[in-house]
N, C-alpha and C. Protein backbone atom coordinates (compact mmCIF):
# COMPACT_ATOMS: atom_id res chain seq x y z
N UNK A 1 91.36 88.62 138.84
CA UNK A 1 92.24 89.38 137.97
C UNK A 1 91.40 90.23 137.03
N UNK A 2 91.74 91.32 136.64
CA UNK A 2 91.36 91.77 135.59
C UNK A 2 91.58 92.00 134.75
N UNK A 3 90.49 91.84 133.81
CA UNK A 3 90.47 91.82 132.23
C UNK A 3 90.80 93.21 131.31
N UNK A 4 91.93 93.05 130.57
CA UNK A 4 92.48 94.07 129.93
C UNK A 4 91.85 94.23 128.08
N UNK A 5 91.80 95.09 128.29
CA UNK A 5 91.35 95.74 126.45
C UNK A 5 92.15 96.67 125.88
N UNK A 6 93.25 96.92 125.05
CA UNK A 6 92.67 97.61 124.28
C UNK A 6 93.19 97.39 122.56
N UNK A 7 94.08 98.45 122.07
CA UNK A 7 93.39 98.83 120.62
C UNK A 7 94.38 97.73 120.21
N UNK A 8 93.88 97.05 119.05
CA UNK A 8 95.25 96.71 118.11
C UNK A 8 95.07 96.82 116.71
N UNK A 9 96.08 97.13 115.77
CA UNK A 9 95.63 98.09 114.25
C UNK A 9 95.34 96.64 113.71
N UNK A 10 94.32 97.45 112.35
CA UNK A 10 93.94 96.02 111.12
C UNK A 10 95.13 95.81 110.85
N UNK A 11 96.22 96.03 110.10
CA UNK A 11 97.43 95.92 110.26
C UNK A 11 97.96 94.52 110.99
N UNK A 12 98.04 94.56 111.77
CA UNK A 12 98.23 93.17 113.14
C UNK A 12 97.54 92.31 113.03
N UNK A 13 96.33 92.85 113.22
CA UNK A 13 95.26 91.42 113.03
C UNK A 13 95.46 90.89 111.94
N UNK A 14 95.54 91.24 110.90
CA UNK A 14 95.69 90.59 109.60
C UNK A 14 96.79 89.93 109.71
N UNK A 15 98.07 90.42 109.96
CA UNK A 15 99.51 90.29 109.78
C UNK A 15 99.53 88.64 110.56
N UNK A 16 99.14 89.09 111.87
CA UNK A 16 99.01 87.67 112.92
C UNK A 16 98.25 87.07 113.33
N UNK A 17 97.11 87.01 111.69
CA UNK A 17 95.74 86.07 112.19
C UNK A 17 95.35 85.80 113.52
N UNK A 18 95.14 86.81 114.15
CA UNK A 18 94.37 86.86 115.64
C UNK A 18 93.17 86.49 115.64
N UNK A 19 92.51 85.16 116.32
CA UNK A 19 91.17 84.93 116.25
C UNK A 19 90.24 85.91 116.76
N UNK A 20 89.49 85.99 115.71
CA UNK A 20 88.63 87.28 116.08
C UNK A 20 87.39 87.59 117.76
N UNK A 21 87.46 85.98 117.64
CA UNK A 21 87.24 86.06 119.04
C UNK A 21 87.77 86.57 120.49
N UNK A 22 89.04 86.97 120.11
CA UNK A 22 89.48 87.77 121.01
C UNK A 22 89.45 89.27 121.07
N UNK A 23 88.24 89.66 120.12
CA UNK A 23 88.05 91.18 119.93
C UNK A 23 86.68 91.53 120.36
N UNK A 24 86.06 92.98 121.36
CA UNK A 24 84.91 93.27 121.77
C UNK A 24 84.80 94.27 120.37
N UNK A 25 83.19 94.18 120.44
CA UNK A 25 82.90 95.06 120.11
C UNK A 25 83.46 96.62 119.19
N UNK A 26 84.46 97.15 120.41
CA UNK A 26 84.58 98.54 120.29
C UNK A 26 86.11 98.19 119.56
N UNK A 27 86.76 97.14 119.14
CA UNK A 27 87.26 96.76 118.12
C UNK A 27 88.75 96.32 119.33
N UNK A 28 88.58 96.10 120.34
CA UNK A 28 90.00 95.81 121.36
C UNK A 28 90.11 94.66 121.97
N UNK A 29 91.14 94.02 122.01
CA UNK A 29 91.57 92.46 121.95
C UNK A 29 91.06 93.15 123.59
N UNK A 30 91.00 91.39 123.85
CA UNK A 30 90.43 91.51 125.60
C UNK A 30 91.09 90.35 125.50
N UNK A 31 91.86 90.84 126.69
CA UNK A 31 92.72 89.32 127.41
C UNK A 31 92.04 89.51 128.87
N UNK A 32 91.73 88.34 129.19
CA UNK A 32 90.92 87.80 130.48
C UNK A 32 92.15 87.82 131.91
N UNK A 33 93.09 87.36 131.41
CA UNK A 33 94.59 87.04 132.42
C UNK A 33 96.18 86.19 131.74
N UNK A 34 96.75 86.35 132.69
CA UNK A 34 97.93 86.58 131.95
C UNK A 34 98.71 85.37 131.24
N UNK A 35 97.82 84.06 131.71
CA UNK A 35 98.27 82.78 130.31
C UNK A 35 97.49 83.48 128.70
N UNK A 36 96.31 84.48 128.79
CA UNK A 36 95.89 84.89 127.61
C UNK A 36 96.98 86.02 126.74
N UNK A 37 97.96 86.81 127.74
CA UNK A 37 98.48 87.57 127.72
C UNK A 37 99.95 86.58 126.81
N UNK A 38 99.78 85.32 127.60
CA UNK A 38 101.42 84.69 127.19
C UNK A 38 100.77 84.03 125.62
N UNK A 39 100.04 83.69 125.79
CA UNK A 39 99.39 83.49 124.05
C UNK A 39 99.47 84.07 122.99
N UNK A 40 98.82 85.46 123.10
CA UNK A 40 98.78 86.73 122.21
C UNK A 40 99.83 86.75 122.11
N UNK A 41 101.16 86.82 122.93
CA UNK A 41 102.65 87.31 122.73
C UNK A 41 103.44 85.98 121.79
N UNK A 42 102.73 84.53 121.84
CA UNK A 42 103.32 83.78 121.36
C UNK A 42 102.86 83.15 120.04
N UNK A 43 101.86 83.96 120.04
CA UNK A 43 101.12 84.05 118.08
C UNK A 43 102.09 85.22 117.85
N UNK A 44 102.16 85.93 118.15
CA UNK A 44 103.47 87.70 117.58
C UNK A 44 104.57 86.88 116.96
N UNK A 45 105.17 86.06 118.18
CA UNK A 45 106.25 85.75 118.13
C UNK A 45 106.58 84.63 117.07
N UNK A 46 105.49 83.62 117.16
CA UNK A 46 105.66 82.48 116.04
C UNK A 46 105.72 83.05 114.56
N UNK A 47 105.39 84.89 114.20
CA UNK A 47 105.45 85.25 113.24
C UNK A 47 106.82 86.08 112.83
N UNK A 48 108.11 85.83 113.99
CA UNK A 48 109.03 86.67 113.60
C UNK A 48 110.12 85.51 113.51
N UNK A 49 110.97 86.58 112.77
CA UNK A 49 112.50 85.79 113.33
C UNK A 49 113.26 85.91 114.48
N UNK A 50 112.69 85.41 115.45
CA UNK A 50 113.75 85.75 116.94
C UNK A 50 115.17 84.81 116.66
N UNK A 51 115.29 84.23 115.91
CA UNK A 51 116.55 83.34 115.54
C UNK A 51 117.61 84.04 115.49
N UNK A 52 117.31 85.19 114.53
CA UNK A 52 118.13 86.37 113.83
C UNK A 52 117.61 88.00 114.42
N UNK A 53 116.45 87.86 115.29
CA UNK A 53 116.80 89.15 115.91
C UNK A 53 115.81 88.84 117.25
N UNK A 54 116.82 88.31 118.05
CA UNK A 54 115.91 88.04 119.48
C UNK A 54 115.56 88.91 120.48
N UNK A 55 115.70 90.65 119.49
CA UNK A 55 115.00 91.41 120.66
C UNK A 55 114.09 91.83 120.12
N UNK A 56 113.62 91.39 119.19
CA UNK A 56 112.32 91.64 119.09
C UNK A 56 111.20 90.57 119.23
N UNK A 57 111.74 90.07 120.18
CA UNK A 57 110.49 89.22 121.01
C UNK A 57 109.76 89.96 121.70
N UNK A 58 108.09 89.20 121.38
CA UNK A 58 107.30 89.78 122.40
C UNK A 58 106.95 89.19 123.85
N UNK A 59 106.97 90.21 125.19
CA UNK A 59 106.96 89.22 126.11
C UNK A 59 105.27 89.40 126.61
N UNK A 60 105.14 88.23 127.35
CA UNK A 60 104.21 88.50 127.73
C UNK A 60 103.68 89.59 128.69
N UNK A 61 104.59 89.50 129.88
CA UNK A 61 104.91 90.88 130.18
C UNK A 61 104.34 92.34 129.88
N UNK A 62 105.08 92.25 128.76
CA UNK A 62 105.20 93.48 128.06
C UNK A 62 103.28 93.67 127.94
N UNK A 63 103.14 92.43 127.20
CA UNK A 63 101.09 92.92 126.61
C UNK A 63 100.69 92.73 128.18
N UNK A 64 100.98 92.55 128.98
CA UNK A 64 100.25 92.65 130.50
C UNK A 64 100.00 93.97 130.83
N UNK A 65 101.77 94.51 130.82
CA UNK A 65 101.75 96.12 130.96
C UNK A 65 100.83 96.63 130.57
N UNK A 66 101.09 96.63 128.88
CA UNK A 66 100.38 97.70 128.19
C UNK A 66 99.04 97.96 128.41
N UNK A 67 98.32 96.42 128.65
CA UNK A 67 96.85 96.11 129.15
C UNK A 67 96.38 97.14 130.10
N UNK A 68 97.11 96.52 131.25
CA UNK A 68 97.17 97.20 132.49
C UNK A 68 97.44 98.95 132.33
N UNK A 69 98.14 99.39 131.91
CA UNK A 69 98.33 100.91 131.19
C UNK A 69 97.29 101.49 130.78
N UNK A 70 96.72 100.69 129.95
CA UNK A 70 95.47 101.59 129.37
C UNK A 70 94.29 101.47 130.23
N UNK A 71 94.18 100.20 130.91
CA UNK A 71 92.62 100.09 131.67
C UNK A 71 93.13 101.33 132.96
N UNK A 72 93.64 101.47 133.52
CA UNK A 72 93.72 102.71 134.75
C UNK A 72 94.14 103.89 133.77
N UNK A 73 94.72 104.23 131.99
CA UNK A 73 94.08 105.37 131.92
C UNK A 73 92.84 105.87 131.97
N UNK A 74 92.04 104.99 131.09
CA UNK A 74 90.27 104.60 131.14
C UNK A 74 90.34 104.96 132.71
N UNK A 75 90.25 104.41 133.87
CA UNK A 75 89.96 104.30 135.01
C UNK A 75 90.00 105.84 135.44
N UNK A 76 90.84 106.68 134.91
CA UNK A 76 91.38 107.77 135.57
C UNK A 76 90.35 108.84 135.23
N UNK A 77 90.07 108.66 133.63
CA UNK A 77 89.41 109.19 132.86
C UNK A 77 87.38 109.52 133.12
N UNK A 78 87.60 108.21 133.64
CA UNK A 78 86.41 107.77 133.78
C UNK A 78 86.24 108.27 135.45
N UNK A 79 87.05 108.19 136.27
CA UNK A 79 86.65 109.33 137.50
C UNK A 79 87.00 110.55 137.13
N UNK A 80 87.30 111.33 136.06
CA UNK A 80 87.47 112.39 136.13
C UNK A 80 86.03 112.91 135.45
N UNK A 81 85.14 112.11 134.65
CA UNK A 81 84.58 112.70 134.10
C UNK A 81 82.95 112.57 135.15
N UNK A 82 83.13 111.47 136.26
CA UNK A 82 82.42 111.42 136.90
C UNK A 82 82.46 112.67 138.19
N UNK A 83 83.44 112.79 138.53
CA UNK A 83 83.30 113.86 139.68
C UNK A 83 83.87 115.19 139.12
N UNK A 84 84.28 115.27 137.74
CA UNK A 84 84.58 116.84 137.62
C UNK A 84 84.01 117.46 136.54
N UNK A 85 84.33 116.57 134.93
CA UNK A 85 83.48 116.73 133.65
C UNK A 85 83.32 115.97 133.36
N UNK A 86 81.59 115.64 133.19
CA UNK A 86 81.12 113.90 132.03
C UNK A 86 81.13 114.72 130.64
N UNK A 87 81.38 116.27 130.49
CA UNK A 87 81.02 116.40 129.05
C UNK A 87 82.88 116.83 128.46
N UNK A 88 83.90 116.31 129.04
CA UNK A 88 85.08 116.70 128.93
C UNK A 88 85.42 115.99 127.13
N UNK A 89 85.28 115.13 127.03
CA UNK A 89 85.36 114.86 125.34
C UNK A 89 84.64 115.72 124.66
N UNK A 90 83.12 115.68 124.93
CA UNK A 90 82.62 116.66 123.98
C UNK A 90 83.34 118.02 123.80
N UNK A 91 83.85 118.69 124.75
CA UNK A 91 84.59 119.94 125.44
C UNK A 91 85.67 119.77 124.58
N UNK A 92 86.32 118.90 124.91
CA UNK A 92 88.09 118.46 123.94
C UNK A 92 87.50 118.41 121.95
N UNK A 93 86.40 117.72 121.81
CA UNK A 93 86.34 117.79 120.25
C UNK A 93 86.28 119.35 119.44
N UNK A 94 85.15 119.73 120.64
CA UNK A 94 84.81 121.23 120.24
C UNK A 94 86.12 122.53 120.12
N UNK A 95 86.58 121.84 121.19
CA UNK A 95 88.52 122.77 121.47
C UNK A 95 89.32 122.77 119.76
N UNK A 96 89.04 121.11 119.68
CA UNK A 96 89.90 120.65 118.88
C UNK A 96 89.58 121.48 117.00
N UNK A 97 88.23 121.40 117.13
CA UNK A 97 87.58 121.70 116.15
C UNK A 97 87.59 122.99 115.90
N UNK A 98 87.34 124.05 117.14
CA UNK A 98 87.15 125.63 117.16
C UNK A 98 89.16 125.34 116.36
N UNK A 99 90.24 125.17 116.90
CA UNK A 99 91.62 125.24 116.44
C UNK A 99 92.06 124.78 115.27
N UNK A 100 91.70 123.90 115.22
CA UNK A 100 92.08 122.94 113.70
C UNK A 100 91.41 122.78 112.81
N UNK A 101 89.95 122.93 113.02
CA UNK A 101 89.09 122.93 111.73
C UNK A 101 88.60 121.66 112.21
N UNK A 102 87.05 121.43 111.68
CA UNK A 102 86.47 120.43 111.84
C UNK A 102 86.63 119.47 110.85
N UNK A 103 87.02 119.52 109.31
CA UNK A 103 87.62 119.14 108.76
C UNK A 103 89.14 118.35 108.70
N UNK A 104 89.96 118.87 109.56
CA UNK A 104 90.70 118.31 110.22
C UNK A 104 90.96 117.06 111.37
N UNK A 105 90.42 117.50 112.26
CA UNK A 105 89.70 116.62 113.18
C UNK A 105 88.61 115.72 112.85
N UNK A 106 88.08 115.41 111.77
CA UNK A 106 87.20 114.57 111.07
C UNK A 106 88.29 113.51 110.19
N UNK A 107 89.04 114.06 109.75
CA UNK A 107 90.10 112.82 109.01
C UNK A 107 91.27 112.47 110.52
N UNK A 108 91.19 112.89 111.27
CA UNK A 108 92.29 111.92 112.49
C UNK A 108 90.95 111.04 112.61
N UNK A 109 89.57 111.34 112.94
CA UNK A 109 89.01 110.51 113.34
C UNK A 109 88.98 109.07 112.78
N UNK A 110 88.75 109.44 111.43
CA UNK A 110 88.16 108.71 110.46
C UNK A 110 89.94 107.38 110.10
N UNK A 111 90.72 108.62 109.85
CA UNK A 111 92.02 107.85 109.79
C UNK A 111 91.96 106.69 111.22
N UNK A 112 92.07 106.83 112.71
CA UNK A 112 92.18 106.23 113.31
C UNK A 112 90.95 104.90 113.56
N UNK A 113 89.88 105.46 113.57
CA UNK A 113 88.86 104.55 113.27
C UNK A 113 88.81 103.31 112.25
N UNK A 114 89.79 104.29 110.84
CA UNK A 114 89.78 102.85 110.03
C UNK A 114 91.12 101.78 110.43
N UNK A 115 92.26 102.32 111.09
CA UNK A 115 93.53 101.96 111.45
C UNK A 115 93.28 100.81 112.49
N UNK A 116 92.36 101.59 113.54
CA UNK A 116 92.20 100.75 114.80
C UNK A 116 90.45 100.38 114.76
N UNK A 117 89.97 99.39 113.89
CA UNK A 117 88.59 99.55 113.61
C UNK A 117 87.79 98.61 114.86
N UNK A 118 86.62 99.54 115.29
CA UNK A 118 85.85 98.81 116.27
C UNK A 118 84.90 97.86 115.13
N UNK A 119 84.54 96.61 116.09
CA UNK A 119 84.24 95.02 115.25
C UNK A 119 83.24 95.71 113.77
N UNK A 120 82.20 96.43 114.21
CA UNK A 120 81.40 97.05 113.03
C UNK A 120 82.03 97.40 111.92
N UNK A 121 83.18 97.83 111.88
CA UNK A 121 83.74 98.57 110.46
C UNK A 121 84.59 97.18 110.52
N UNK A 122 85.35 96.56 111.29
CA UNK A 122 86.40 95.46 110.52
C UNK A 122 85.81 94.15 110.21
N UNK A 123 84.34 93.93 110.43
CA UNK A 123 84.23 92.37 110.20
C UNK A 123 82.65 92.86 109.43
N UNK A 124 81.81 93.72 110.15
CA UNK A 124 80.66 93.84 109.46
C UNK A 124 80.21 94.77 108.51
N UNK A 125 81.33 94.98 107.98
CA UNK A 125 81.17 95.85 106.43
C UNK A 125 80.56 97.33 106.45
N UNK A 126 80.50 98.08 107.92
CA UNK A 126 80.25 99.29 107.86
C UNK A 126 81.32 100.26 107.77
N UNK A 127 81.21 101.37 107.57
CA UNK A 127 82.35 102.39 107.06
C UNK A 127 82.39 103.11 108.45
N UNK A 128 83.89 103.72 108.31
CA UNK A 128 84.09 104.60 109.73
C UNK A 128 83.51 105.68 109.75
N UNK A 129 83.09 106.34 108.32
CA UNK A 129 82.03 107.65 108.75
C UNK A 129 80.91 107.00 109.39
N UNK A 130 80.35 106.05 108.98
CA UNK A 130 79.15 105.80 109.51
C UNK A 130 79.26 104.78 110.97
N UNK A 131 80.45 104.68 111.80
CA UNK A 131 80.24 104.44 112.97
C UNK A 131 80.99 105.61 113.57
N UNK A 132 81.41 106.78 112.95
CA UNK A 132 81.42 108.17 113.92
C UNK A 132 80.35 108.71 113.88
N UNK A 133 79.50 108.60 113.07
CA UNK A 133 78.20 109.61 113.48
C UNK A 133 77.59 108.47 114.40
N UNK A 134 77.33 107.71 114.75
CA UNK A 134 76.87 106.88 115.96
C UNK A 134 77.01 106.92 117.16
N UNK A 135 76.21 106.45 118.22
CA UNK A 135 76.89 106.29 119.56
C UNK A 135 77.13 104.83 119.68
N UNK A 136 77.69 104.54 121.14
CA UNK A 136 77.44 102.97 122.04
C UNK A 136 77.57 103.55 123.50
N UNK A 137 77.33 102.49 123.94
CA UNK A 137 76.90 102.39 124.89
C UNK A 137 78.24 101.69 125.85
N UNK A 138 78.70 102.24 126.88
CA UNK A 138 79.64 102.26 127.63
C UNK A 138 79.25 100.51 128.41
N UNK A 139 80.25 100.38 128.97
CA UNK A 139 80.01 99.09 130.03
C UNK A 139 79.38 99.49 131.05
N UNK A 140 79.21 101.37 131.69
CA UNK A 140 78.58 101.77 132.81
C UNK A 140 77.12 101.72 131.99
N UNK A 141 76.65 101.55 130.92
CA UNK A 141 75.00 101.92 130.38
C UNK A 141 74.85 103.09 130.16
N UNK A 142 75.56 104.29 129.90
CA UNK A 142 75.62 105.34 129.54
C UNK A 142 75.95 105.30 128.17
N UNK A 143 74.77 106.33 127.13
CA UNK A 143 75.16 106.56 125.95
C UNK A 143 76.47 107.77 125.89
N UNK A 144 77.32 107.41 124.36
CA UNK A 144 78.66 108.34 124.22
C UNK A 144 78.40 108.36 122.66
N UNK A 145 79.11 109.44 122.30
CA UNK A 145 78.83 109.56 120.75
C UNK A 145 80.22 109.02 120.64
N UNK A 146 80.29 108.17 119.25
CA UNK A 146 81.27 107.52 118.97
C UNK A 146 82.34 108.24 118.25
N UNK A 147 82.35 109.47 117.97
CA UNK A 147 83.16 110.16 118.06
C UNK A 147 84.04 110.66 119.34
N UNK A 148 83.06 110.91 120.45
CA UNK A 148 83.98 111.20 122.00
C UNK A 148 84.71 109.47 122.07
N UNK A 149 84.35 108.61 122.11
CA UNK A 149 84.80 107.17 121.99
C UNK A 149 86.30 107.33 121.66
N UNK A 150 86.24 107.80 120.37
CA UNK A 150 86.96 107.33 119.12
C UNK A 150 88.36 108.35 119.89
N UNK A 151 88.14 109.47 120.36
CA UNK A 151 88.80 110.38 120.77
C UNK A 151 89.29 109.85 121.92
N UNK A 152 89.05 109.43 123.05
CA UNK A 152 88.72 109.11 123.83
C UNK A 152 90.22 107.63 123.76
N UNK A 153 89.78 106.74 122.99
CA UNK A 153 90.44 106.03 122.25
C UNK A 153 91.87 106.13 121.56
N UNK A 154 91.89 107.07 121.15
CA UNK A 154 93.11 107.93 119.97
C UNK A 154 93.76 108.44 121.53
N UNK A 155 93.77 109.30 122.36
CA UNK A 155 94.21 109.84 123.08
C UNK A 155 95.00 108.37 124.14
N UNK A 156 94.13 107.33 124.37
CA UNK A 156 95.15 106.78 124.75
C UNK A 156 95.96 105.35 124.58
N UNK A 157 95.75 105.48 123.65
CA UNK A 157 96.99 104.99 122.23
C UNK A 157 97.85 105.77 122.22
C-alpha cells in the first residue's frame, strides 16, 4: 500500500493534539495505510459533537481520498516536470512575480508556510522567511528551493 502525505494547518494540529510523530519533515502527516487513516479520523472525531451534528464526522475514507488525491497530484507533477519542465515552478514563481509583484507573492508564501508549517518552523523555532530562502531535498535526491516547494505545496491544497 501506499503511504500518503500531505498538508495539515497549525490550526488542527493544535486543535487535535496530533502526535507529532505523525509529521515528515516538510510539515505533512504521513499515514502509512488505512487503519492509520481510521485513527487520524477518530482523534478528529473524539474532538466533535457528532451527538448533535453527525455530519460532521470524519470518515476514514474521506482522509484516504484526500491522501490518495494529493500523492497522484505530486505524481502527475512530478512526470511532468521530468519529461517536459523540471524548471516549471521556478517558471510559475517568476510568472507569478513578473504579475503580482514579488511582494505579493512573498506574503502568500510566507502566509501559507506559517498556516501549513514544514517540521522546521512548527517544532524547531525557525521562521518561514528563513525556511523560504532555503532548499530540501526531494525523496528523488534532487535539490528544490523551498520556495518552488512551498508553491508547489499551496497549489495543491
Amino acid at each position: 500500500m501506499m503511504t500518503m502525505e500531505f498538508h495539515i494547518s497549525r490550526w488542527a494540529r493544535q486543535y487535535y493534539q496530533f502526535d507529532q510523530a505523525l509529521f515528515s519533515t516538510s510539515g505533512n502527516v504521513i499515514l502509512a495505510d488505512f487503519q492509520a487513516a481510521r485513527l487520524f479520523a477518530q482523534k478528529m472525531n473524539a474532538s466533535r459533537d457528532l451527538v448533535s451534528h453527525p455530519e460532521q464526522a470524519v470518515r476514514a475514507g474521506q482522509i484516504n481520498a484526500m491522501g490518495l488525491i494529493d500523492e497522484i497530484l505530486h505524481q502527475v507533477v512530478y512526470q511532468y516536470q521530468q519529461q517536459h519542465n523540471p524548471t516549471a515552478f521556478r517558471q510559475a514563481l517568476d510568472w507569478l512575480e513578473r504579475r503580482l509583484g514579488e511582494a505579493a507573492v512573498e506574503k502568500v508564501l510566507l502566509e501559507f508556510t506559517a498556516n501549513f508549517p514544514p517540521l522546521q518552523v512548527y517544532m524547531d523555532g525557525g521562521s518561514a522567511e528563513q525556511y523560504l530562502a532555503g532548499n530540501s531535498t526531494r525523496p528523488t535526491g534532487e535539490q528544490v528551493s523551498n520556495r518552488e516547494a512551498a508553491l508547489e505545496e499551496l497549489l495543491m491544497l
